[in-house]
Protein backbone atom coordinates (compact mmCIF):
# COMPACT_ATOMS: atom_id res chain seq x y z
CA UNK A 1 -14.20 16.44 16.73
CA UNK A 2 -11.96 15.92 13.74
CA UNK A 3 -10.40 19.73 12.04
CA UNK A 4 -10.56 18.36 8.68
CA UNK A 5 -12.18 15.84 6.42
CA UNK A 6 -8.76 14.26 6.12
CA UNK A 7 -8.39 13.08 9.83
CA UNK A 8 -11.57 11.44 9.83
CA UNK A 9 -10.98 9.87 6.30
CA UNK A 10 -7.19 8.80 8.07
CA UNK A 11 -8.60 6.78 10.40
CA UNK A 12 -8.81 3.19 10.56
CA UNK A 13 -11.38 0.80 11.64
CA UNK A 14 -10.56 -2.67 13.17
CA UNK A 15 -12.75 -5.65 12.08
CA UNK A 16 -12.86 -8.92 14.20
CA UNK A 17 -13.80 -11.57 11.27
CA UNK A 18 -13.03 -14.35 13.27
CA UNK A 19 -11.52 -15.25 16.33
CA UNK A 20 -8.02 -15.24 15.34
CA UNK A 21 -8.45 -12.82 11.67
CA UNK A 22 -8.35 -8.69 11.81
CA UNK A 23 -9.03 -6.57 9.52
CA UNK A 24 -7.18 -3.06 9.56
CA UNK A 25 -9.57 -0.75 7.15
CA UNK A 26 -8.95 2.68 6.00
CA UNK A 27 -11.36 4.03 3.69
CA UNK A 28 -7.69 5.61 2.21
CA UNK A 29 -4.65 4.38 3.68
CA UNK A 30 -1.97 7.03 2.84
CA UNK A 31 -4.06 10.02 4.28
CA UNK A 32 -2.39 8.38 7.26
CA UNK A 33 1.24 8.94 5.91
CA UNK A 34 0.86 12.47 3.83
CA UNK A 35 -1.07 14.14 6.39
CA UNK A 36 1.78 12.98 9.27
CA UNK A 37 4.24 14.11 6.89
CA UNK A 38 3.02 17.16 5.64
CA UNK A 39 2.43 18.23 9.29
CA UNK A 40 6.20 16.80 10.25
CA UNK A 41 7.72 19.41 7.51
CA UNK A 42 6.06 22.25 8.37
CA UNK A 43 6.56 22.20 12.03
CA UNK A 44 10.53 21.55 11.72
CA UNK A 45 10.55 24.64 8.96
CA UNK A 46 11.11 22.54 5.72
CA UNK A 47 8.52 23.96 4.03
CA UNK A 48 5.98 26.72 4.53
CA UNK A 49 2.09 27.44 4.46
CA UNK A 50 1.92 27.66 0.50
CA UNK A 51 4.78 26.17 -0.53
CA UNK A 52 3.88 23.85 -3.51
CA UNK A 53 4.70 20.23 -2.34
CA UNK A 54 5.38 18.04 -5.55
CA UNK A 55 5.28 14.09 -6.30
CA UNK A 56 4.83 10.96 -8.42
CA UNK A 57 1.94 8.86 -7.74
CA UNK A 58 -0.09 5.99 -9.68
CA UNK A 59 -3.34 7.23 -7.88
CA UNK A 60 -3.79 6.83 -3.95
CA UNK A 61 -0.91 9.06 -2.72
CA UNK A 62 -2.18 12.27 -5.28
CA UNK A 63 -5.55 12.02 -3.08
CA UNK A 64 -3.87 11.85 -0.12
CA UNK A 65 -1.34 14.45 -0.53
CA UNK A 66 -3.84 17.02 -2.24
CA UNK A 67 -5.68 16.06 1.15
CA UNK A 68 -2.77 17.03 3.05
CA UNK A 69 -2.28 20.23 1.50
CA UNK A 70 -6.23 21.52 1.39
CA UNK A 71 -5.78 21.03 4.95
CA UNK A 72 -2.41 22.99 6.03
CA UNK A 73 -2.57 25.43 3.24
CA UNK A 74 -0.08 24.03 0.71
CA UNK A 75 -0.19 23.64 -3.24
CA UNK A 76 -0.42 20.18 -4.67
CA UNK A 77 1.35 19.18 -7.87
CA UNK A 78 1.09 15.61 -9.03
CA UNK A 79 2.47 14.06 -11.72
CA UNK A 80 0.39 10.90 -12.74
CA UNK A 81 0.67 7.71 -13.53
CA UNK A 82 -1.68 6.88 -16.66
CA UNK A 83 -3.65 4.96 -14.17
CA UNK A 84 -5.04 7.94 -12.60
CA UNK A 85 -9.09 7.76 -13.68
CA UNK A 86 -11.42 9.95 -13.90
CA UNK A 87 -12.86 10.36 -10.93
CA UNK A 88 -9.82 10.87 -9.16
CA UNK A 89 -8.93 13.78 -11.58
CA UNK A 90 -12.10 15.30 -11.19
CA UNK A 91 -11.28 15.15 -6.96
CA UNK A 92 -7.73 16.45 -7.80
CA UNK A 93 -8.80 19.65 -9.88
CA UNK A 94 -11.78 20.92 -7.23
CA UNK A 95 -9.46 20.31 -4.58
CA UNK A 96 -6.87 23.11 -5.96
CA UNK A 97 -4.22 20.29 -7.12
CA UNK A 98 -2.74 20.17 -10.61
CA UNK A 99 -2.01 16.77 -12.13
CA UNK A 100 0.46 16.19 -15.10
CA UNK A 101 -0.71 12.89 -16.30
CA UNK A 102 1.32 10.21 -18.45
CA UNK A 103 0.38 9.16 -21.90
CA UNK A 104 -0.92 5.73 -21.79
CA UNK A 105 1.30 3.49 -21.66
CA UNK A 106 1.20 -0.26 -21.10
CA UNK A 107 5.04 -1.13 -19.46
CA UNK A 108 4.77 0.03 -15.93
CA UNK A 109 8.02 0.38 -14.94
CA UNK A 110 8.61 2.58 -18.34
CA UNK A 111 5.65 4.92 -16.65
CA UNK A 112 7.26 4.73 -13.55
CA UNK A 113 10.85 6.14 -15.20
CA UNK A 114 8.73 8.97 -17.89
CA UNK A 115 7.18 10.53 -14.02
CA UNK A 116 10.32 10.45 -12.11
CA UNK A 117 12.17 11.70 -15.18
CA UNK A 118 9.33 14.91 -15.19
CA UNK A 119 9.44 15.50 -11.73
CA UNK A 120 13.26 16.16 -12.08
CA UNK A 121 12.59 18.51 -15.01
CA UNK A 122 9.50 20.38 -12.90
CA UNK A 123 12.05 20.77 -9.59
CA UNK A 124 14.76 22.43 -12.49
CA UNK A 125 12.08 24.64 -13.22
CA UNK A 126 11.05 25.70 -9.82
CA UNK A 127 13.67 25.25 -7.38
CA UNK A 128 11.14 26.31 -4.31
CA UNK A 129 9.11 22.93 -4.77
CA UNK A 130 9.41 20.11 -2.48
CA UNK A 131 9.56 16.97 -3.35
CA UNK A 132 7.75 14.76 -1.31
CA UNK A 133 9.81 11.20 -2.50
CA UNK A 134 7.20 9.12 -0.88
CA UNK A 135 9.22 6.10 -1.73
CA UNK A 136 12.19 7.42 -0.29
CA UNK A 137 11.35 9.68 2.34
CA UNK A 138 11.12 7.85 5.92
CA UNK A 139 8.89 11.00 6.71
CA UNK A 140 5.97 8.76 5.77
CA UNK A 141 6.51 6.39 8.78
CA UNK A 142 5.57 8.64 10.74
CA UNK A 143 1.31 8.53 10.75
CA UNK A 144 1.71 4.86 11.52
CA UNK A 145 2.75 5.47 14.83
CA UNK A 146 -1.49 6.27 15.86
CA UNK A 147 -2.35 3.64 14.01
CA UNK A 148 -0.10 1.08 15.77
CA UNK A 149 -1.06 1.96 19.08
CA UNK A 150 -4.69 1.33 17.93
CA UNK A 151 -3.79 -1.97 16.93
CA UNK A 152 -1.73 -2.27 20.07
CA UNK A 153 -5.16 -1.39 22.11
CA UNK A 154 -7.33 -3.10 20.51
CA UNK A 155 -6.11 -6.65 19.67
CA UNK A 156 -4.45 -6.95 22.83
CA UNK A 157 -2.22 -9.62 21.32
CA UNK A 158 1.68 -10.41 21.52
CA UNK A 159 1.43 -12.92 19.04
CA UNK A 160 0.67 -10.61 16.26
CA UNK A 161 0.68 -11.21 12.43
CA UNK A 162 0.69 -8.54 10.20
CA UNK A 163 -0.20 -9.10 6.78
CA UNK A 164 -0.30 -6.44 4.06
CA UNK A 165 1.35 -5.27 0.82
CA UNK A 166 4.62 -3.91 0.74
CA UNK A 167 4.38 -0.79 -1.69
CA UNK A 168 6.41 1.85 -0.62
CA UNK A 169 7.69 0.46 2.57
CA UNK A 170 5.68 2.79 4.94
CA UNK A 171 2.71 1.11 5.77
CA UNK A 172 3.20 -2.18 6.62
CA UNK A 173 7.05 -1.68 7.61
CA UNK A 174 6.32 1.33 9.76
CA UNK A 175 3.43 -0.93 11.53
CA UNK A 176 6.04 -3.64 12.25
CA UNK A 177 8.52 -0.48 13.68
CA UNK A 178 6.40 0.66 15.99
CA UNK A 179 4.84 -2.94 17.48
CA UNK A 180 7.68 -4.12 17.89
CA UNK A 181 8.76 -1.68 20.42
CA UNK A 182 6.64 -2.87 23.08
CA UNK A 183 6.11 -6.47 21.26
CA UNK A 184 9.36 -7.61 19.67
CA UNK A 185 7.72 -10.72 18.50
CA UNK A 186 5.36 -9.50 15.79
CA UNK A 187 6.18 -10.88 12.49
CA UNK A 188 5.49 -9.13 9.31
CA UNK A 189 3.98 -10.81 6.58
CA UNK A 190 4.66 -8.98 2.91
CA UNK A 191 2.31 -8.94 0.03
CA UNK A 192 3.94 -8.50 -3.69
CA UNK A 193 2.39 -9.00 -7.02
CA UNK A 194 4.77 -11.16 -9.61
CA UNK A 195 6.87 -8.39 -11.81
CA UNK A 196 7.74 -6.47 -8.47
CA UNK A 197 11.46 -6.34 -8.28
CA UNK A 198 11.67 -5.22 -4.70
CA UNK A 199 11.75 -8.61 -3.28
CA UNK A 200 13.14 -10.61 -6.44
CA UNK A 201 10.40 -11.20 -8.70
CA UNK A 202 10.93 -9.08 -11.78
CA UNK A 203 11.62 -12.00 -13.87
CA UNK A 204 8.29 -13.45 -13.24
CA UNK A 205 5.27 -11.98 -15.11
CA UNK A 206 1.61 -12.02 -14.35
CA UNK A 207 0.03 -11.48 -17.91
CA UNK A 208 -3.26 -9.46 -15.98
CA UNK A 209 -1.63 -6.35 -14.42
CA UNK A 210 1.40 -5.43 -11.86
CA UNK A 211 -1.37 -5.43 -8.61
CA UNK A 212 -0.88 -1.02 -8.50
CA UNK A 213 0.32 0.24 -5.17
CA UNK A 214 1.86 -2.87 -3.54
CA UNK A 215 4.96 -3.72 -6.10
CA UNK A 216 7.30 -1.57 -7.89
CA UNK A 217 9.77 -2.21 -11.59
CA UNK A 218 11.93 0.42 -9.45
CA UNK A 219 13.43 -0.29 -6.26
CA UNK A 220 12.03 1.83 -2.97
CA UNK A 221 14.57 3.02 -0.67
CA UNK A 222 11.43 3.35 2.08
CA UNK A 223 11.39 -0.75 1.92
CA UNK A 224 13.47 -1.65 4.96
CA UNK A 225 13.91 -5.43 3.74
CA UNK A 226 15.04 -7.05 7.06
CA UNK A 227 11.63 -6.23 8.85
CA UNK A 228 10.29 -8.85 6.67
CA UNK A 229 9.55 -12.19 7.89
CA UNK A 230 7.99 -13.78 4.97
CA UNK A 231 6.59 -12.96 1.22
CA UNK A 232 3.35 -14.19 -0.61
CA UNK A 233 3.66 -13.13 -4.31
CA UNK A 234 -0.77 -13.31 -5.62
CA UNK A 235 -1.54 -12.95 -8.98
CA UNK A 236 -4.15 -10.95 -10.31
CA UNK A 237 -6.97 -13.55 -11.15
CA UNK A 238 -6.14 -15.08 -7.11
CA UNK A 239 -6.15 -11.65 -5.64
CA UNK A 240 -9.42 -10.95 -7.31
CA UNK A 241 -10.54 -14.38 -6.24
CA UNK A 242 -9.52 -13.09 -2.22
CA UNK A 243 -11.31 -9.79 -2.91
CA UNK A 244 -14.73 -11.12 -4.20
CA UNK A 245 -14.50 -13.82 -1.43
CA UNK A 246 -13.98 -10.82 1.56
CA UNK A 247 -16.96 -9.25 0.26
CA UNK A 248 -19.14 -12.05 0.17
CA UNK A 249 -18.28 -13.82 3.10
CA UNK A 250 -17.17 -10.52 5.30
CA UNK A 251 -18.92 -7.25 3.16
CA UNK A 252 -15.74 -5.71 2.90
CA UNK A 253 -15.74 -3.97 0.11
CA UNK A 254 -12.19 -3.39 -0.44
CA UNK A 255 -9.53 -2.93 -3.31
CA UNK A 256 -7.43 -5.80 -4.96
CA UNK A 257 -4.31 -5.79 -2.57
CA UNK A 258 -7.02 -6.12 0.28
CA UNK A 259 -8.16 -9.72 -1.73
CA UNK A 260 -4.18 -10.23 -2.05
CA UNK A 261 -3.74 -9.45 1.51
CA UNK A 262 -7.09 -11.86 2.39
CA UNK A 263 -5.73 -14.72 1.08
CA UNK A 264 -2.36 -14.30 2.67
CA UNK A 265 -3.34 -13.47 6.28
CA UNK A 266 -5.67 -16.80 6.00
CA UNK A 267 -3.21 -18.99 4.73
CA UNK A 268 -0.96 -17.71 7.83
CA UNK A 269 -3.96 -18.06 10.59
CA UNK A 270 -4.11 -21.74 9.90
CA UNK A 271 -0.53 -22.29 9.74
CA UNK A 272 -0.08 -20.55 13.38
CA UNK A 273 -3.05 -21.26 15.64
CA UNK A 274 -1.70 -19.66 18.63
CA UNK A 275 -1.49 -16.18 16.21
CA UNK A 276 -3.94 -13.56 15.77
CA UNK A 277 -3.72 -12.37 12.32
CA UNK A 278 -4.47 -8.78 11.06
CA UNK A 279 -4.17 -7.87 7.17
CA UNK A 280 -4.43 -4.26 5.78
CA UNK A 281 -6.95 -3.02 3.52
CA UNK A 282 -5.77 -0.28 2.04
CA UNK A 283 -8.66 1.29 0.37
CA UNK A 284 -12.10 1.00 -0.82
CA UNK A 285 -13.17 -1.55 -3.73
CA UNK A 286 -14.36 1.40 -5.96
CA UNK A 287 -11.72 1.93 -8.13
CA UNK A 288 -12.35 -1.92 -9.06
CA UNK A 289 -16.12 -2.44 -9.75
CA UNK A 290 -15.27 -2.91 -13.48
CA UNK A 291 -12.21 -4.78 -13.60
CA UNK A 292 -12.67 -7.13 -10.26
CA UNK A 293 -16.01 -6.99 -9.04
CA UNK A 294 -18.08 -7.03 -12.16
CA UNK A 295 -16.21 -10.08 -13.12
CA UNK A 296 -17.50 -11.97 -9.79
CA UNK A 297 -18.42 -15.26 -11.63
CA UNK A 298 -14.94 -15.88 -12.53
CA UNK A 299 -13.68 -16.24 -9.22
CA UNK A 300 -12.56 -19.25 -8.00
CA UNK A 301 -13.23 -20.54 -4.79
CA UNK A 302 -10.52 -19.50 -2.54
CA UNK A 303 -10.60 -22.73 -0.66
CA UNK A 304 -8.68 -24.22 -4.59
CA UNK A 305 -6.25 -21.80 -3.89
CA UNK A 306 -2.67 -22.61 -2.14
CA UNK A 307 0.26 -21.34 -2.18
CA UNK A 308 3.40 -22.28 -3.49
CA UNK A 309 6.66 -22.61 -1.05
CA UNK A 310 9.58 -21.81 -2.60
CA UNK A 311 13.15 -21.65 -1.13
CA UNK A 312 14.31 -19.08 -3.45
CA UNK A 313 12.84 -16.76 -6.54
CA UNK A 314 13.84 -18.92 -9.30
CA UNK A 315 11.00 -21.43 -7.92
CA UNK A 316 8.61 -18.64 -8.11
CA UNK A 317 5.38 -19.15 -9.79
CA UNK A 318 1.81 -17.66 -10.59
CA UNK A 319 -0.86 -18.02 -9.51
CA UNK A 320 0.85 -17.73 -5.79
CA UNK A 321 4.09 -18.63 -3.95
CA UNK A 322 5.60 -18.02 -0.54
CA UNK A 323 8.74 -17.32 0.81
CA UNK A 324 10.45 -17.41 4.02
CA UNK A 325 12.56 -14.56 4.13
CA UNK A 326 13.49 -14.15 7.53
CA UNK A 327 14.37 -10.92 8.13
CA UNK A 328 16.94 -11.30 5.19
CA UNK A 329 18.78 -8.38 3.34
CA UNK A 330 17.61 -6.85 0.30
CA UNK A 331 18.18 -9.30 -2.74
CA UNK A 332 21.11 -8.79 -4.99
């Protein structure tokens, strides 16, 4: 029997959707990550039951951290991107967290710089905070390691895909870390939306949105490059095309990198028959009923949809390209 709400909300559920096709569903996926790390700190005496643990988020990692501190006892600050809704505030101030949210602002990466610029100033102010730096902390590997051996268990597979977006660098890369200790051949399979710089694509725009949560206008120093074995960049308009499909054909009701992921882990079943193919879906299509799901009738069919192969990121293009990157450094 679980302690807290947040262990049962942490874990995953694996859905077979066809013979060779997983899907890896967490209701919210970096419960996994905060609660691991949260736990990590306290037991090697970097912080201390009520402490006040501090960090940047666009949305999904203030839940999960003010998650993580309801249950060991810890104060939650958050400073917030001005994506952060209204639900998710309301959830924030019940749950004992404060939130510092961002005027509205429609350049991303400027959002990105105002938060990390605040969180400096709050850590000048109070010293005693700790800062959780969830895209630069490896500390947030660490929950994966559960979730990898349920994979592990459960698909049974050595010829493993993994398909999901890169974000941070903890999810999907700490997935790859830990299969590939008993299964060196899983390949990794990275999901960016066109503006992300961390794999290149900053020049390219997608006039809908930068897809939140699985690119960044700031590099990550959790994105360990070289686990990568190839990159789909999805547009908005394709990724919402991928998320009303899963639904319909699946009823997974998931958010927008899940429809991103979709498309991607399909594309690489058919291309590797002898593969069984598991994408991430990272969290629960609520946040989107307005902006993806109520626009249903726009989607395309998914079967119109292709990919681009390009050999570098000057051929990139929307609405989708992909990239061999084989294991490659970081680009310049």
């Amino acid at each position: 029997m679980d302690q807290h709400i947040a262990e049962a909300i942490g874990r995953p559920d694996l859905i077979r959707l066809d013979d060779r096709l997983v899907c890896l569903r967490f209701e919210t996926m970096k419960v996994v990550s905060a609660l691991a790390a949260v736990r990590h700190l306290l037991d090697t005496g970097v912080v201390r039951p009520g402490d006040t643990l501090l960090d940047s988020s666009s949305g999904i990692y203030a839940y999960a951290l003010a998650l993580a501190c309801h249950r060991h006892g810890m104060h939650c600050h958050i400073v917030g991107s001005t994506t952060v809704d209204h639900t998710l505030r309301t959830q924030l101030a019940v749950l004992g967290a404060t939130l510092e949210q961002m005027e509205p602002c429609s350049d991303l990466k400027l959002d990105q710089k105002r938060r990390v610029e605040r969180v400096h100033e709050i850590l000048a102010e109070h010293p005693g905070h700790h800062w959780m730096r969830q895209y630069h902390d490896d500390v947030h590997y660490l929950g994966y390691r559960a979730v990898a051996d349920l994979v592990r268990a459960s698909t049974g597979s050595e010829a493993l895909t993994v398909v999901g977006g890169v974000g941070s660098g903890a999810s999907t890369g700490a997935l790859a870390h830990y299969l590939r200790e008993d299964a060196p051949g899983t390949e990794l399979v990275g999901v960016q939306p066109f503006g992300s710089v961390t794999f290149g694509a900053g020049h390219v725009a997608d006039p809908e949105i930068i897809i939140a949560g699985i690119g960044s206008s700031i590099p990550f120093g959790n994105v360990r490059h070289a686990s990568y074995d190839t990159l789909h960049w999805i547009s908005f308009d394709a990724a919402l095309a991928g998320s009303v499909d899963l639904l319909r054909r699946h009823a997974v009701f998931a958010g927008l990198s899940t429809g991103a992921g979709y498309l991607a882990a399909r594309w690489e079943r058919d291309r590797s028959p002898e593969r069984t193919v598991l994408f991430v879906a990272a969290d629960t299509g609520h946040r989107y009923v307005d902006t993806v799901y109520a626009r249903h009738r726009e989607a395309v069919p998914i079967g119109s949809l292709a990919p681009r192969q390009v050999a570098g990121q000057e051929g990139l293009a929307l609405p989708w390209s992909r990239m061999d990157w084989n294991r490659a450094d970081p680009p310049s």
